[in-house]
C-alpha atoms as a PDB file:
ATOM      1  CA  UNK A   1       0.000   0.000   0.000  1.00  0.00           C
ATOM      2  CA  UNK A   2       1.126   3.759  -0.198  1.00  0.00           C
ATOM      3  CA  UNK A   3       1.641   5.436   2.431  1.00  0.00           C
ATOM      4  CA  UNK A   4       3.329   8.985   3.241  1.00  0.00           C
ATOM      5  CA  UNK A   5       6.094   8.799   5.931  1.00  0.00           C
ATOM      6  CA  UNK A   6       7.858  11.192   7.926  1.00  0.00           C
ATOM      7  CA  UNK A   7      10.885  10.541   7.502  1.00  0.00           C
ATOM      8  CA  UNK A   8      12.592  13.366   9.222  1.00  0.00           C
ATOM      9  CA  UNK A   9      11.023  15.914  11.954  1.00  0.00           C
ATOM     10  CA  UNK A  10      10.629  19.505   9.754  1.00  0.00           C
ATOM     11  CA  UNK A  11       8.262  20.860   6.857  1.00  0.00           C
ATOM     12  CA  UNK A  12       6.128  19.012   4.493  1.00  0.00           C
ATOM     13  CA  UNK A  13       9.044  18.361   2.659  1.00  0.00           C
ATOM     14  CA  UNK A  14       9.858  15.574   5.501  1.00  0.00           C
ATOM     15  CA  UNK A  15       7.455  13.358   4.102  1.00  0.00           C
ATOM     16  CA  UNK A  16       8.115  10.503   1.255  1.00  0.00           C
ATOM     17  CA  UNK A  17       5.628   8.721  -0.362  1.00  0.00           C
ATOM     18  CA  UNK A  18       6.179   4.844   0.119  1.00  0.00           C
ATOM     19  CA  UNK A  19       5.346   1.311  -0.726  1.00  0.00           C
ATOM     20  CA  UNK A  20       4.916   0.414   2.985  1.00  0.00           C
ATOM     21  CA  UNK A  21       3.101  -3.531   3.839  1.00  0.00           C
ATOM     22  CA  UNK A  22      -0.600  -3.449   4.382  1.00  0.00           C
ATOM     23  CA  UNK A  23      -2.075  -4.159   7.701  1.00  0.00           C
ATOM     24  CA  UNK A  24      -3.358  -6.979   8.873  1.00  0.00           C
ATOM     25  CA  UNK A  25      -6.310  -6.583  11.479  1.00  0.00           C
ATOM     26  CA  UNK A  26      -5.666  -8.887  14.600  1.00  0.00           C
ATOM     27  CA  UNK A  27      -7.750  -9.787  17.747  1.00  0.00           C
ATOM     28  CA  UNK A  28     -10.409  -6.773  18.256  1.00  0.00           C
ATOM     29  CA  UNK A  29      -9.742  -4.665  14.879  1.00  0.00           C
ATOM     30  CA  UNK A  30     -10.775  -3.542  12.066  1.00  0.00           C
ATOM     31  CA  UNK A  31      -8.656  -2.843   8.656  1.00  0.00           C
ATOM     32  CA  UNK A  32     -10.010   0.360   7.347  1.00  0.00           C
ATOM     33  CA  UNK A  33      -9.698   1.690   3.540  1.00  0.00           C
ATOM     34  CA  UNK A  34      -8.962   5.516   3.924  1.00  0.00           C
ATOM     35  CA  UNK A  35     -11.128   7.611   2.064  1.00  0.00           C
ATOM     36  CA  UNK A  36      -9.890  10.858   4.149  1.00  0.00           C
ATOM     37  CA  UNK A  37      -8.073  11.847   6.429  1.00  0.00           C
ATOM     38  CA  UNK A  38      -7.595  15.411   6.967  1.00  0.00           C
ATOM     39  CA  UNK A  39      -4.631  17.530   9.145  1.00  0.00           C
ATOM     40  CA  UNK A  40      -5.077  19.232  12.392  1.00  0.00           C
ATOM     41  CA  UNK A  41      -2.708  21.119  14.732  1.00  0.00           C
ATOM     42  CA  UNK A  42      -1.637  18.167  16.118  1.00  0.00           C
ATOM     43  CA  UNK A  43      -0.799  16.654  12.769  1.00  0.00           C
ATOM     44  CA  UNK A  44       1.859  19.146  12.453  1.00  0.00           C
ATOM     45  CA  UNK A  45       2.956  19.706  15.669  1.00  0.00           C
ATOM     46  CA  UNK A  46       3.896  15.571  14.941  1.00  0.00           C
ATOM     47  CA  UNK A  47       5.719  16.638  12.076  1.00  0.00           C
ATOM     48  CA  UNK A  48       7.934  19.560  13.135  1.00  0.00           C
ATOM     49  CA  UNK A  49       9.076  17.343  15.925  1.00  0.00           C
ATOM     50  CA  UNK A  50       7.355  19.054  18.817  1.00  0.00           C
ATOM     51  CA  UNK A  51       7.257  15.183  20.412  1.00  0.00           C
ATOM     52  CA  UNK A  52      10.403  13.608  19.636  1.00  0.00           C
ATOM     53  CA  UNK A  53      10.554  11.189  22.311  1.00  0.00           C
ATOM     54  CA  UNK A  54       6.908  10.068  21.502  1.00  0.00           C
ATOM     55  CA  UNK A  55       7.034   9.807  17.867  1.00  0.00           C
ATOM     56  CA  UNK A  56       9.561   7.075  16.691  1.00  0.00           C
ATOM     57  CA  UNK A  57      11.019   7.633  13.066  1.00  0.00           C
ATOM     58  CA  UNK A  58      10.246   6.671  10.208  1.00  0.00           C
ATOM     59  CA  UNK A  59       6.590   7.291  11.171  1.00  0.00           C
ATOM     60  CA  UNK A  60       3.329   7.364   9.403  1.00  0.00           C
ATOM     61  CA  UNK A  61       1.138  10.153  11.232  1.00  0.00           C
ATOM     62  CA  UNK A  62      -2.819  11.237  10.353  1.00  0.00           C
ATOM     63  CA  UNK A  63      -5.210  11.641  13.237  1.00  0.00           C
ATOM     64  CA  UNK A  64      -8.668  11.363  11.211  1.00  0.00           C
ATOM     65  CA  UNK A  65      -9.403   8.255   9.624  1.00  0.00           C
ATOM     66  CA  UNK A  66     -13.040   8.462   7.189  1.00  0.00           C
ATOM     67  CA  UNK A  67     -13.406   5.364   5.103  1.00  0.00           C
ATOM     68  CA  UNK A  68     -15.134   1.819   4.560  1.00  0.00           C
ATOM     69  CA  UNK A  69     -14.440  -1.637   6.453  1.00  0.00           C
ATOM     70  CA  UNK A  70     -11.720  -4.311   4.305  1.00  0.00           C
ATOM     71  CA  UNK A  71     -11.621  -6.772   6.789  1.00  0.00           C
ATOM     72  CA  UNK A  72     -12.066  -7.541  10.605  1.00  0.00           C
ATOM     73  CA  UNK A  73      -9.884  -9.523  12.801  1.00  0.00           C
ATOM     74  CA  UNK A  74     -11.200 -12.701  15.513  1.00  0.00           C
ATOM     75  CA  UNK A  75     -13.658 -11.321  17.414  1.00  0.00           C
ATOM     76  CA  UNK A  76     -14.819  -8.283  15.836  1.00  0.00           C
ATOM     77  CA  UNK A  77     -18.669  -8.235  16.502  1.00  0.00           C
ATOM     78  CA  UNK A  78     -19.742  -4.585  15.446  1.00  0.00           C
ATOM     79  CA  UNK A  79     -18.780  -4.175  11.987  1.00  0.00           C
ATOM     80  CA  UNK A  80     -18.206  -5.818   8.556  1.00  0.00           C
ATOM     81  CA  UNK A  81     -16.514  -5.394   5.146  1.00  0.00           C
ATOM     82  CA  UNK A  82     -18.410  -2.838   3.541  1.00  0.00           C
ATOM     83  CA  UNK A  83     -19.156  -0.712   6.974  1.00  0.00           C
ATOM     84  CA  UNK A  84     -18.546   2.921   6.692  1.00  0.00           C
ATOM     85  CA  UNK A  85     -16.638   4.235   9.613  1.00  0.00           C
ATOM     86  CA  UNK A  86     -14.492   6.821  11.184  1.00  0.00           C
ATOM     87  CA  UNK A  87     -11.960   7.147  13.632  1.00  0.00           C
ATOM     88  CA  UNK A  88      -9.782   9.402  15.727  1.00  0.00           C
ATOM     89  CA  UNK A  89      -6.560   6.814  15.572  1.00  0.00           C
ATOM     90  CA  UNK A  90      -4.469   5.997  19.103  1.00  0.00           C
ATOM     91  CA  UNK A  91      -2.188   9.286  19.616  1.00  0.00           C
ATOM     92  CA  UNK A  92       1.013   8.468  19.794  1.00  0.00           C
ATOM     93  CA  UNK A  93       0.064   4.419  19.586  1.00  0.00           C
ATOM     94  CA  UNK A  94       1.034   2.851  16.346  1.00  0.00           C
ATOM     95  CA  UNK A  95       0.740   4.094  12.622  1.00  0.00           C
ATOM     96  CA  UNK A  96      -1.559   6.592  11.934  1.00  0.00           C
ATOM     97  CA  UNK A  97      -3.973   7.733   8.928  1.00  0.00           C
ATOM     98  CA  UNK A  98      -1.933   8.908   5.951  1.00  0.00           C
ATOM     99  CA  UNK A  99      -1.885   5.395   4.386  1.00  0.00           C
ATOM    100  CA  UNK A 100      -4.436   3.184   1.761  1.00  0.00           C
ATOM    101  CA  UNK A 101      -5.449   1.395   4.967  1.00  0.00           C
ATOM    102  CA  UNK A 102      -5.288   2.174   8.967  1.00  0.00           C
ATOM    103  CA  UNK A 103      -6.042  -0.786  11.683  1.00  0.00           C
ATOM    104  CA  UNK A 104      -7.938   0.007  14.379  1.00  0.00           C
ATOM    105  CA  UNK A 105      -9.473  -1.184  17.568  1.00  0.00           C
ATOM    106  CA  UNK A 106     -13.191  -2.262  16.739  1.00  0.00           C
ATOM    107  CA  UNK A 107     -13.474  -0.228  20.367  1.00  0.00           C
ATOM    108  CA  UNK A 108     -12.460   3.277  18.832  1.00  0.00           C
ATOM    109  CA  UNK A 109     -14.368   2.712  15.305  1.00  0.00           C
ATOM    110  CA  UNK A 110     -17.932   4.428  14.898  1.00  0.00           C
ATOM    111  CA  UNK A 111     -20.650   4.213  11.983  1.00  0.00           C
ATOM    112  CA  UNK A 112     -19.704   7.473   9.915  1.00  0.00           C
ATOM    113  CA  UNK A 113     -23.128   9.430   9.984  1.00  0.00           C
ATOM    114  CA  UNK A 114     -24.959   8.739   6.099  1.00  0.00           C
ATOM    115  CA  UNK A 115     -25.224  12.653   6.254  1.00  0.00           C
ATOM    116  CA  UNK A 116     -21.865  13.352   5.803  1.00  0.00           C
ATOM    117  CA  UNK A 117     -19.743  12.359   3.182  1.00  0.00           C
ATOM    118  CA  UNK A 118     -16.014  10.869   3.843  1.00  0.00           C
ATOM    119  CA  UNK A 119     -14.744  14.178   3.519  1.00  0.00           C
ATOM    120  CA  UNK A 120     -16.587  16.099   6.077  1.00  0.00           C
ATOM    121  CA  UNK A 121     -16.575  13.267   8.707  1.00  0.00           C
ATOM    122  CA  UNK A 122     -12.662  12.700   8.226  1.00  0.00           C
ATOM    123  CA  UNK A 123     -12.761  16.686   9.171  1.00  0.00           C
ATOM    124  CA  UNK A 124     -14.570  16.150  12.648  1.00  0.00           C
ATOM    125  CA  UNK A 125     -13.066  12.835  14.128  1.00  0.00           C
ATOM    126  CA  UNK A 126     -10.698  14.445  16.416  1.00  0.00           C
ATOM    127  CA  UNK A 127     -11.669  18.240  16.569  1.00  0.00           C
ATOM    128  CA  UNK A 128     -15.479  17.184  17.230  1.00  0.00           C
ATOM    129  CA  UNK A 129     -13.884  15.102  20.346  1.00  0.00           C
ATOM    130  CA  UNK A 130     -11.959  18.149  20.919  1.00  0.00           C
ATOM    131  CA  UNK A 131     -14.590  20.153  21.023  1.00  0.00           C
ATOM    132  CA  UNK A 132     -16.967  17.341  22.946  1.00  0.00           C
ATOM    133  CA  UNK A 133     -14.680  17.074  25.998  1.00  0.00           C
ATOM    134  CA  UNK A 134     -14.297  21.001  26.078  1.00  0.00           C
ATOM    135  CA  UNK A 135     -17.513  21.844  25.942  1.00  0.00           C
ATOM    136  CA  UNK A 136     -19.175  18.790  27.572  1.00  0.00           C
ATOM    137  CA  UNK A 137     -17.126  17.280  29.696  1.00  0.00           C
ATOM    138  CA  UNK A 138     -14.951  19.491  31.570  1.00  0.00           C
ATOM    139  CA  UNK A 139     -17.608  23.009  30.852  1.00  0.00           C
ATOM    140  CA  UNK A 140     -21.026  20.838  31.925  1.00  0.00           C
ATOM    141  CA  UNK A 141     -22.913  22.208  29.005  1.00  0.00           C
ATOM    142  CA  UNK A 142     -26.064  20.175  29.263  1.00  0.00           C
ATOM    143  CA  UNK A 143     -29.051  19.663  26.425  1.00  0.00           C
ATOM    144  CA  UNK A 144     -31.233  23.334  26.309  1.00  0.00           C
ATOM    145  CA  UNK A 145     -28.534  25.612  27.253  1.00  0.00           C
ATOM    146  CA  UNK A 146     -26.700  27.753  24.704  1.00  0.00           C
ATOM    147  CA  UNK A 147     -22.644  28.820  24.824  1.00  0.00           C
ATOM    148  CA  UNK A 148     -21.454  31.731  23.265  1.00  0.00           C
ATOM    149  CA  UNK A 149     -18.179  30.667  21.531  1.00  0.00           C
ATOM    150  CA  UNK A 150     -16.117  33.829  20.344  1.00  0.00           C
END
């Protein structure tokens, strides 16, 4: 499969496009054709080398993974080839979503809403989360009230 891999911490530059081996899902995951994937300040933070001791190189990065099911490994209950799905992939955890294909835990996976195409839901995986844990989580905001974001 192709895959783009940092090869170097720095610009976009530090990237090379590669024949890399395909994934094989295992115990619990799912093998995921990538649709899109989209980059997020975290994405280049990776790159630049703001996390050097977390980020072994060479390195395939991508937090937002949008695309359709290949193949599930032994026990994989919740999906099937064919499934549409997205994913915020493990931070720092293994290869990430600028490849053909991105394995993931069947525990991380979700049904990517009909509504929104592969595009827009490979734009919300991880800022959406973002977003959820700011606003939800740690702020309380609870159904009927309203936030003023500036």
């Amino acid at each position: 499969m192709k895959a783009l891999v940092l090869t170097a911490f720095g610009g976009p530059q530090s990237f090379e496009l590669r024949d890399v081996p395909k994934p094989v899902p295992q115990a619990g995951q799912v093998l995921v054709r990538v649709h899109a994937t989209s980059i997020n300040p975290l994405d280049y933070q990776v790159r630049r080398g703001d996390y050097p001791d977390l980020v072994a190189l060479p390195a395939i990065t991508g937090h937002d993974v949008s695309g359709v099911v290949e193949a599930v490994g032994p026990g994989v209950s919740a999906f099937v080839p064919g499934d549409e799905v997205w994913c915020t992939p493990q931070i720092f955890d293994g290869p990430g979503s600028y490849a053909e294909y991105h394995v993931a835990a069947e525990s991380i996976v979700g049904r990517k809403p009909s509504s929104l195409s592969h595009l827009e839901a490979a734009s919300l995986t991880l800022v959406g989360g973002t977003a959820w844990e700011a606003l939800v989580v740690r702020a309380g905001l609870r159904v009927g009230e309203s936030i003023l974001v500036h």
